[in-house]
N, C-alpha and C. Protein backbone atom coordinates (compact mmCIF):
# COMPACT_ATOMS: atom_id res chain seq x y z
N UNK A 1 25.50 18.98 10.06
CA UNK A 1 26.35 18.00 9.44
C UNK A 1 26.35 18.25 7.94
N UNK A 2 27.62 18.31 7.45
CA UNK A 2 27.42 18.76 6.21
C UNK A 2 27.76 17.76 4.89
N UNK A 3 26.88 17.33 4.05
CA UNK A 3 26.84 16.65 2.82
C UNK A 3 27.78 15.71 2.27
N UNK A 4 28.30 14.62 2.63
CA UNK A 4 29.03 13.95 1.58
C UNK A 4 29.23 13.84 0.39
N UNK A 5 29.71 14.84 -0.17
CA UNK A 5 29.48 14.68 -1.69
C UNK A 5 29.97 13.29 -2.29
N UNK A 6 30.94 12.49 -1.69
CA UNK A 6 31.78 11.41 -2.50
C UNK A 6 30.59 10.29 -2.21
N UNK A 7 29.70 10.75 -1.53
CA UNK A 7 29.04 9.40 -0.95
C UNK A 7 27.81 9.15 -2.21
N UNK A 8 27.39 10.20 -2.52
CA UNK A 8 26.55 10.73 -3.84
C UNK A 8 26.91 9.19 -5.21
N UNK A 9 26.23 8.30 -5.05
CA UNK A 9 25.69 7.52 -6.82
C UNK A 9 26.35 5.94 -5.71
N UNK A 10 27.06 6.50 -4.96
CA UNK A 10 27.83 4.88 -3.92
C UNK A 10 26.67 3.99 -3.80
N UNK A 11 26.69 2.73 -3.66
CA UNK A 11 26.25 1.81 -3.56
C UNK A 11 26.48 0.83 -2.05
N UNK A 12 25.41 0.61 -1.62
CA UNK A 12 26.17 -0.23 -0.12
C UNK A 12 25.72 -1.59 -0.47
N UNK A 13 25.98 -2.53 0.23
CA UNK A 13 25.77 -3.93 0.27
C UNK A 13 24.16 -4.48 1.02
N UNK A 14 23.84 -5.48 1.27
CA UNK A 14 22.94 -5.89 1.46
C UNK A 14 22.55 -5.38 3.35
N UNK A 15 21.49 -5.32 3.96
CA UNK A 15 21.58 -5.30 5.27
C UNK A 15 20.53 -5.39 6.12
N UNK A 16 20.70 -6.39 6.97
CA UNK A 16 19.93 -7.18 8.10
C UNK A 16 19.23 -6.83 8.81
N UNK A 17 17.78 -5.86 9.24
CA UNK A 17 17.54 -5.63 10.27
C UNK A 17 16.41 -6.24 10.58
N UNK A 18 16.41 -6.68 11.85
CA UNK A 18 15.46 -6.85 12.61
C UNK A 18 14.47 -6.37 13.54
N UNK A 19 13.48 -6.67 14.20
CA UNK A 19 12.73 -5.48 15.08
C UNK A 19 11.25 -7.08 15.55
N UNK A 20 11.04 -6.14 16.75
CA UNK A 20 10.13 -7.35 17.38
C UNK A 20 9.03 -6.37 18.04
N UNK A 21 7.55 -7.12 17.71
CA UNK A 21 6.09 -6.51 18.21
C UNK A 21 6.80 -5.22 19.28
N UNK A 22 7.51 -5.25 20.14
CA UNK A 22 7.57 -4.43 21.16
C UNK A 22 7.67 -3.03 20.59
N UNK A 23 8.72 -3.52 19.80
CA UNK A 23 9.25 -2.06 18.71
C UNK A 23 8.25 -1.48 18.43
N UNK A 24 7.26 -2.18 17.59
CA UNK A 24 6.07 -1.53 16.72
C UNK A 24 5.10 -1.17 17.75
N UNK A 25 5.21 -1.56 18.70
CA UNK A 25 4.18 -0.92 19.86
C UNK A 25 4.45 0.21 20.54
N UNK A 26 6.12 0.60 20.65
CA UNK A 26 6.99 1.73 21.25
C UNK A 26 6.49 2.88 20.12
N UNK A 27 6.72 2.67 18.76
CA UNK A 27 6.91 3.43 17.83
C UNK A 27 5.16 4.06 17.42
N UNK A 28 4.31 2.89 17.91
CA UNK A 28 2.54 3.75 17.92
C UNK A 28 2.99 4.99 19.09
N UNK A 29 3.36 4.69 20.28
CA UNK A 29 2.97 5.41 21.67
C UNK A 29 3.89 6.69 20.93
N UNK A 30 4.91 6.59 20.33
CA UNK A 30 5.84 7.53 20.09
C UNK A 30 5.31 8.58 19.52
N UNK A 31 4.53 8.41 18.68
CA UNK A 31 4.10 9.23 17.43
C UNK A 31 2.67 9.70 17.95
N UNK A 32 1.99 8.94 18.80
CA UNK A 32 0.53 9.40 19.86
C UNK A 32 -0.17 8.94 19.22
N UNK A 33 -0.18 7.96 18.70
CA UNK A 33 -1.22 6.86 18.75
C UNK A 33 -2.18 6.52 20.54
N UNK A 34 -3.19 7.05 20.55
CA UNK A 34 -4.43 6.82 21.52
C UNK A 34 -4.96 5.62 21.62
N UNK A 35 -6.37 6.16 22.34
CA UNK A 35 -7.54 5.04 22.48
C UNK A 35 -8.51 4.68 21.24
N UNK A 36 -7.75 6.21 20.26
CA UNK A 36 -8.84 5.64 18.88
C UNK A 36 -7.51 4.10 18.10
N UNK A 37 -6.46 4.39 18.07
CA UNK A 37 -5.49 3.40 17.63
C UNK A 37 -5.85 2.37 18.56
N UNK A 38 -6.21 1.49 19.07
CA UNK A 38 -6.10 0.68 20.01
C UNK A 38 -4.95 -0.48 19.37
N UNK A 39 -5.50 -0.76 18.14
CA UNK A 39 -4.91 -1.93 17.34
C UNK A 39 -3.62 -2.01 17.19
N UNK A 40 -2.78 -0.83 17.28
CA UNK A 40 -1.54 -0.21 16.59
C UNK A 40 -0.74 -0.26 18.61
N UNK A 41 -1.67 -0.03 19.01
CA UNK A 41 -1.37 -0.10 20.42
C UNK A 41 -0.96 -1.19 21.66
N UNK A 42 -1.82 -2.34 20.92
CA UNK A 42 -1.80 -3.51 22.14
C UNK A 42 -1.28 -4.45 21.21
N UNK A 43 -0.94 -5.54 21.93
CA UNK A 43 -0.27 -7.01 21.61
C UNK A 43 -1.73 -7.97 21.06
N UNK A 44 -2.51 -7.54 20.80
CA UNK A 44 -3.87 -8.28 20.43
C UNK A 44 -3.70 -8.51 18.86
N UNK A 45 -3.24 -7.36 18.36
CA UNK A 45 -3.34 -7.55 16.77
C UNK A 45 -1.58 -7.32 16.24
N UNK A 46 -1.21 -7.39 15.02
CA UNK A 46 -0.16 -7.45 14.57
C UNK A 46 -0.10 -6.49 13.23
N UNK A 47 -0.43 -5.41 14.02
CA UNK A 47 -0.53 -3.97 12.97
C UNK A 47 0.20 -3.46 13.24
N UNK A 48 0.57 -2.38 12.28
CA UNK A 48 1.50 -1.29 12.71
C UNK A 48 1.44 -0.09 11.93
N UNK A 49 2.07 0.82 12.09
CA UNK A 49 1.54 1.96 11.17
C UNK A 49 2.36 2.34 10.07
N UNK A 50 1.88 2.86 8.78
CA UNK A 50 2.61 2.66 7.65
C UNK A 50 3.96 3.30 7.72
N UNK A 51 3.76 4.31 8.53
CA UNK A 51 5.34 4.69 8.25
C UNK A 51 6.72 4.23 9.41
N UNK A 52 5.81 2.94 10.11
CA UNK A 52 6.59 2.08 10.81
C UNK A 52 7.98 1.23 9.94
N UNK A 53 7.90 1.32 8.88
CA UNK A 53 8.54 0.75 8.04
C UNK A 53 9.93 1.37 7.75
N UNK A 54 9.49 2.32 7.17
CA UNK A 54 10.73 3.51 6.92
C UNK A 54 11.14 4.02 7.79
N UNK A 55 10.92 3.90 8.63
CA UNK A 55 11.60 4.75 10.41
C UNK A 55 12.10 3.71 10.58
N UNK A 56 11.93 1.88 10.71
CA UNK A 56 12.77 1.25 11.19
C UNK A 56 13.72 0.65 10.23
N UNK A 57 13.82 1.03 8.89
CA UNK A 57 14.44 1.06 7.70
C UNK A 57 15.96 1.71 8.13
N UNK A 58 15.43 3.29 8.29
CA UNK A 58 16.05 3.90 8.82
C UNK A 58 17.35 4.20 9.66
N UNK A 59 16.83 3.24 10.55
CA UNK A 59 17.71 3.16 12.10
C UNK A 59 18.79 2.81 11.60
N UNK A 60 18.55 1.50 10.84
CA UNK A 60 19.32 -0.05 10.21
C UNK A 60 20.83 0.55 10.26
């Protein structure tokens, strides 16, 4: 896919995303998060991993 140049200094508007525990639990198993992650893994705690952020930034 090749480069937008006109899109280059553009500005977009504000935008909404959402995402729920399940997500952040899909996105440990995705990346291979184990039995040493447990935390990042189960519905017990409400962790997630740092670059859970910018990947679901991302999607948006």
């Amino acid at each position: 896919m090749p480069i937008n140049t006109d899109a280059v200094g553009a500005s977009g508007g504000p935008v909404s995303h959402g995402w729920t525990s399940k997500d952040a639990l899909l996105y440990a198993v995705g990346i291979g998060a184990g039995t040493d992650e447990l935390a990042f893994t189960t519905e017990n705690t409400k962790r997630s991993f740092q670059t859970w952020s910018g990947s679901s930034q991302a999607s948006a």
